[in-house]
N, C-alpha and C. Protein backbone atom coordinates (compact mmCIF):
# COMPACT_ATOMS: atom_id res chain seq x y z
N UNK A 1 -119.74 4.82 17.10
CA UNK A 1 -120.44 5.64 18.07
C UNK A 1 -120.41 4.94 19.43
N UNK A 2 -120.60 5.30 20.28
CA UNK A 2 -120.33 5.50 21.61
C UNK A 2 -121.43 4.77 22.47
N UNK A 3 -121.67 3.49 23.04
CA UNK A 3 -123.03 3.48 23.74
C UNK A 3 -122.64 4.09 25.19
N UNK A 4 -124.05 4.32 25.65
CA UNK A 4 -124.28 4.69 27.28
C UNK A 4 -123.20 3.80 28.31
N UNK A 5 -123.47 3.14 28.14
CA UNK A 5 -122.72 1.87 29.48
C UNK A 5 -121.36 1.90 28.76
N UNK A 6 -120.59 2.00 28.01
CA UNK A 6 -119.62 2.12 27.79
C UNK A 6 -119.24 3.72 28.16
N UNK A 7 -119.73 4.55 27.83
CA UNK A 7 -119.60 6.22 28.68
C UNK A 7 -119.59 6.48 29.80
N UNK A 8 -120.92 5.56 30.78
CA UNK A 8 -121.07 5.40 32.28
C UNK A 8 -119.73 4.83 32.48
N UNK A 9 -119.31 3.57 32.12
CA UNK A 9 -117.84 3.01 32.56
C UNK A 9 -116.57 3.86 32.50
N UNK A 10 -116.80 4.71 31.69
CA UNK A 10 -115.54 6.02 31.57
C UNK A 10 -116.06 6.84 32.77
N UNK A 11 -117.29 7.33 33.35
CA UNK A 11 -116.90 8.88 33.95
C UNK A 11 -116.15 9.35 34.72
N UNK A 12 -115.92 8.04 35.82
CA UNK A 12 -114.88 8.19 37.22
C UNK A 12 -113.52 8.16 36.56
N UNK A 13 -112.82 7.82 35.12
CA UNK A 13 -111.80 7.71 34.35
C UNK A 13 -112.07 9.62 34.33
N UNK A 14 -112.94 10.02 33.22
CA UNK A 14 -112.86 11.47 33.14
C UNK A 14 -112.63 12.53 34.17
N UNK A 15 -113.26 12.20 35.41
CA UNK A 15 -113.39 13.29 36.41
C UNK A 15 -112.01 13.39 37.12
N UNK A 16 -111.20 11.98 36.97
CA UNK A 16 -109.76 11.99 37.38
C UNK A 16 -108.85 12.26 36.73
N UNK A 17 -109.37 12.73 35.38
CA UNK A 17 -108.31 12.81 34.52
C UNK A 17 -107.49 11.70 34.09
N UNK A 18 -108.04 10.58 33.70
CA UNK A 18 -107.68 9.35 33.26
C UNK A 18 -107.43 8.76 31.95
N UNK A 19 -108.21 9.79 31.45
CA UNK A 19 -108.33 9.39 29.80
C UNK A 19 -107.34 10.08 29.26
N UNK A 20 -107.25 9.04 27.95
CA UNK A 20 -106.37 9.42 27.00
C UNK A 20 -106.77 10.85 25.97
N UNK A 21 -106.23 11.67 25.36
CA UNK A 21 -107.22 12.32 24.75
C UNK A 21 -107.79 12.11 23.88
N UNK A 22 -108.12 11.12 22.88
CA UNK A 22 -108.77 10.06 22.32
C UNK A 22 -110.21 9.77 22.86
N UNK A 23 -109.74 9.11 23.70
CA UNK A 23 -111.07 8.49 24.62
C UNK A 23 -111.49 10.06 25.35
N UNK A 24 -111.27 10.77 26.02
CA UNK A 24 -112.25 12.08 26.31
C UNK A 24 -112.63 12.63 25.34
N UNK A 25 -112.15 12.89 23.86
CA UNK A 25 -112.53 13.44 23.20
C UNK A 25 -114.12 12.55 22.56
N UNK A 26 -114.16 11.24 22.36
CA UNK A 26 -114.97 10.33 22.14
C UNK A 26 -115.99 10.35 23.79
N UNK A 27 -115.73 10.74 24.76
CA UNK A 27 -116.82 10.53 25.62
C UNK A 27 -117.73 11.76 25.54
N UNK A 28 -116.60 13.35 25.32
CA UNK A 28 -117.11 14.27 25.32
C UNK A 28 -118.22 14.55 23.98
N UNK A 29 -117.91 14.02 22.79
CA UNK A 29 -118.69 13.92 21.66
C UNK A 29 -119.96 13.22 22.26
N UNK A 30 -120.12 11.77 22.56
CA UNK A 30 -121.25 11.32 23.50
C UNK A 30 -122.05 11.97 24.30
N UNK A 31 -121.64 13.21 25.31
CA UNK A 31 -122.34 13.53 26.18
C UNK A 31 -123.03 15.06 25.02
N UNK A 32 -122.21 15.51 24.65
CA UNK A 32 -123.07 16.65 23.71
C UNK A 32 -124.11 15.80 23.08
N UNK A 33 -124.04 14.85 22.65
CA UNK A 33 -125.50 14.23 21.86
C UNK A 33 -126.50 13.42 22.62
N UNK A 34 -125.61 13.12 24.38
CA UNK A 34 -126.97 12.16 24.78
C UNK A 34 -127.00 12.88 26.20
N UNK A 35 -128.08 13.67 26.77
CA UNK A 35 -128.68 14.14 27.47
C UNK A 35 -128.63 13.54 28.89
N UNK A 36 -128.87 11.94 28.78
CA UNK A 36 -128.89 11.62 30.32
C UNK A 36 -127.43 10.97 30.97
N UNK A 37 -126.71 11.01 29.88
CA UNK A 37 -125.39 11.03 30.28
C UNK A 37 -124.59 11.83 30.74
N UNK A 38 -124.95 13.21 30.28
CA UNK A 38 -124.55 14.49 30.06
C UNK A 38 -124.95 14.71 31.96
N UNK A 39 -126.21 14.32 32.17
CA UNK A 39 -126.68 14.58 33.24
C UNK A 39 -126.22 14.01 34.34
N UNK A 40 -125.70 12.82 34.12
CA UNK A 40 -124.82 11.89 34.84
C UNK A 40 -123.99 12.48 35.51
N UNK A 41 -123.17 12.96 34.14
CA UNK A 41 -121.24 13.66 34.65
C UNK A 41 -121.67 14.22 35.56
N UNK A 42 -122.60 15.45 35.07
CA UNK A 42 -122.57 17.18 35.89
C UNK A 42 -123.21 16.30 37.40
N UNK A 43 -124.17 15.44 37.55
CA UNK A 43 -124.38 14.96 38.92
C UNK A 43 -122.88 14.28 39.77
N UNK A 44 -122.18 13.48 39.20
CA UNK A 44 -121.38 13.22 39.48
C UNK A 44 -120.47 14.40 39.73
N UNK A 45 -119.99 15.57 39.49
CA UNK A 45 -119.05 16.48 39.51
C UNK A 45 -119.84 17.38 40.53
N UNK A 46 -120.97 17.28 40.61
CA UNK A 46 -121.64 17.96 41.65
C UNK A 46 -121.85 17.59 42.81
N UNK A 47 -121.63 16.20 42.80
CA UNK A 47 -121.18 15.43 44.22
C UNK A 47 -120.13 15.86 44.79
N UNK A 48 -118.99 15.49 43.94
CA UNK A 48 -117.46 15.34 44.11
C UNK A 48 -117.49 16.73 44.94
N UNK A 49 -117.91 17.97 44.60
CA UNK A 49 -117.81 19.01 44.85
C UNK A 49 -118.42 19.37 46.30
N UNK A 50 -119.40 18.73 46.52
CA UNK A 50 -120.42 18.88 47.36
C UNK A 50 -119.49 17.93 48.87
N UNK A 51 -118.91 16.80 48.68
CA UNK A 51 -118.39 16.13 49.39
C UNK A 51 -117.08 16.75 49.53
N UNK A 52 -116.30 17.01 48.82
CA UNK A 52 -115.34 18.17 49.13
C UNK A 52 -115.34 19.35 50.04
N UNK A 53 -116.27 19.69 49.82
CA UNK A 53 -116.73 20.96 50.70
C UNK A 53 -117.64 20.62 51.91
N UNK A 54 -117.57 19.67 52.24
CA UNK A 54 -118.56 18.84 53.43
C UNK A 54 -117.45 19.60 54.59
N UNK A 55 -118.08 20.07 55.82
CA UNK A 55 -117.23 20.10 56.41
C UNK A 55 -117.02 19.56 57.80
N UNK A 56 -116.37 18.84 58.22
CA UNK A 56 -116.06 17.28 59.27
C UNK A 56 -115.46 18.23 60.10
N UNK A 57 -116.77 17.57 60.98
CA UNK A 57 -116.41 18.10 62.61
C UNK A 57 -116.31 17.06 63.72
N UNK A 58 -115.43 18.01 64.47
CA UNK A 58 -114.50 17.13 65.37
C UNK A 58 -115.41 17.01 66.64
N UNK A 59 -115.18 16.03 67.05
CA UNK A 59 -115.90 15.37 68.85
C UNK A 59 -115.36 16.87 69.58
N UNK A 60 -115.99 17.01 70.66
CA UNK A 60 -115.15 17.72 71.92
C UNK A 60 -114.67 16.75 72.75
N UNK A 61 -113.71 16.84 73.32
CA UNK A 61 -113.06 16.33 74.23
C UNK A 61 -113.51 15.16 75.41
N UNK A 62 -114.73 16.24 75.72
CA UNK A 62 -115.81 15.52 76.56
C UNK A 62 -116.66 14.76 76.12
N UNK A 63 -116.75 14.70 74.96
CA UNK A 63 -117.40 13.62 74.04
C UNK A 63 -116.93 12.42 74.34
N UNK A 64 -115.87 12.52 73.81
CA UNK A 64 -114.52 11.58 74.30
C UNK A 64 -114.45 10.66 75.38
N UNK A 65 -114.18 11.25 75.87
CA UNK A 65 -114.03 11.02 77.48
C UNK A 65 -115.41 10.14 78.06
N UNK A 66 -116.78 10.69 77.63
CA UNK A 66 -117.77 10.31 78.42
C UNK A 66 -118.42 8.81 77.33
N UNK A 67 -117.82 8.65 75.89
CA UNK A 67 -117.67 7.98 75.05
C UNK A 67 -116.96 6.62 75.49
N UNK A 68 -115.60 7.04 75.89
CA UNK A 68 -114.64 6.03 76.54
C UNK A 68 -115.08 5.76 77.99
N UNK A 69 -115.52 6.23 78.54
CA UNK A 69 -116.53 5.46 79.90
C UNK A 69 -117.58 4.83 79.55
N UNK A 70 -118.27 5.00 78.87
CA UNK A 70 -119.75 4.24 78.50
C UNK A 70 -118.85 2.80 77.95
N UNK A 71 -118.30 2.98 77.24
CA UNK A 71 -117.51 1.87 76.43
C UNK A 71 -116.95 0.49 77.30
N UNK A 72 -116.39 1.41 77.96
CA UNK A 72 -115.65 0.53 79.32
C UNK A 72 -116.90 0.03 80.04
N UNK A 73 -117.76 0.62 80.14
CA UNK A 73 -118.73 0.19 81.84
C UNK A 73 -119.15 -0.98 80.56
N UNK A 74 -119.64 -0.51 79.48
CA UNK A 74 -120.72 -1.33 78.50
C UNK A 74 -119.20 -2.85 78.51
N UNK A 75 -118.32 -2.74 78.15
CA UNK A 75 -117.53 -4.15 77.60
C UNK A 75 -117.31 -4.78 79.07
N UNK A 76 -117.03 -4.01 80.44
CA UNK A 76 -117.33 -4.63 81.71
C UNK A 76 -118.52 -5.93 82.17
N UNK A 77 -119.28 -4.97 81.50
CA UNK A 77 -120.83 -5.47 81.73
C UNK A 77 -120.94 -6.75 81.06
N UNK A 78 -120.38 -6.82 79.56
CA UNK A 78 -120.57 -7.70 78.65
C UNK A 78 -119.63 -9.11 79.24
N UNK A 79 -118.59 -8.47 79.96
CA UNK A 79 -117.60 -9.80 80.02
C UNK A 79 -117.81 -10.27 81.11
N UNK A 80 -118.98 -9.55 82.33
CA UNK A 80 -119.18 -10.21 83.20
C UNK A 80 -120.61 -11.66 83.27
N UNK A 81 -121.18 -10.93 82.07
CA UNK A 81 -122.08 -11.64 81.40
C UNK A 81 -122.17 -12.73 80.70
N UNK A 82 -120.81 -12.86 80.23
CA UNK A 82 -120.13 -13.71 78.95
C UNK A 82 -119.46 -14.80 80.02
N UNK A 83 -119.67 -14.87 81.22
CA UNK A 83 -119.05 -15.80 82.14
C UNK A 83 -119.66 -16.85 82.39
């Protein structure tokens, strides 16, 4: 039988499709009988999913721009300081 911490050490193996079918078939038997493991995966797969679908947004231009001036005046400042 199967302990917890040996199942936890498989899940990032399962969710990538890593396992042999042996070993998924032995993790999947585990999670039907132990509850907070079970709860684990589906959190874990509910991340994966959740971060997938995150959606990354881009600077404007002027972001940029007024980003790369602050930067400059700020490392100016620093190296006149650093003298």
């Amino acid at each position: 039988m199967m302990t917890c911490e040996k199942a936890v050490g498989m899940v990032l193996d399962l969710l990538e499709g890593a396992l042999s079918p042996a070993r998924r078939r032995a993790l999947e038997e585990h999670l039907r009988l132990c509850d907070p493991c079970d709860r684990l995966v589906e959190s874990y797969k509910r991340t994966t999913e959740l971060c997938r679908g995150a959606i990354v947004q881009q600077a404007s231009p002027e972001f940029g721009e007024r980003l790369l001036s602050f930067l400059r005046r700020h490392a100016l400042h620093s190296d006149s300081n650093s003298r």
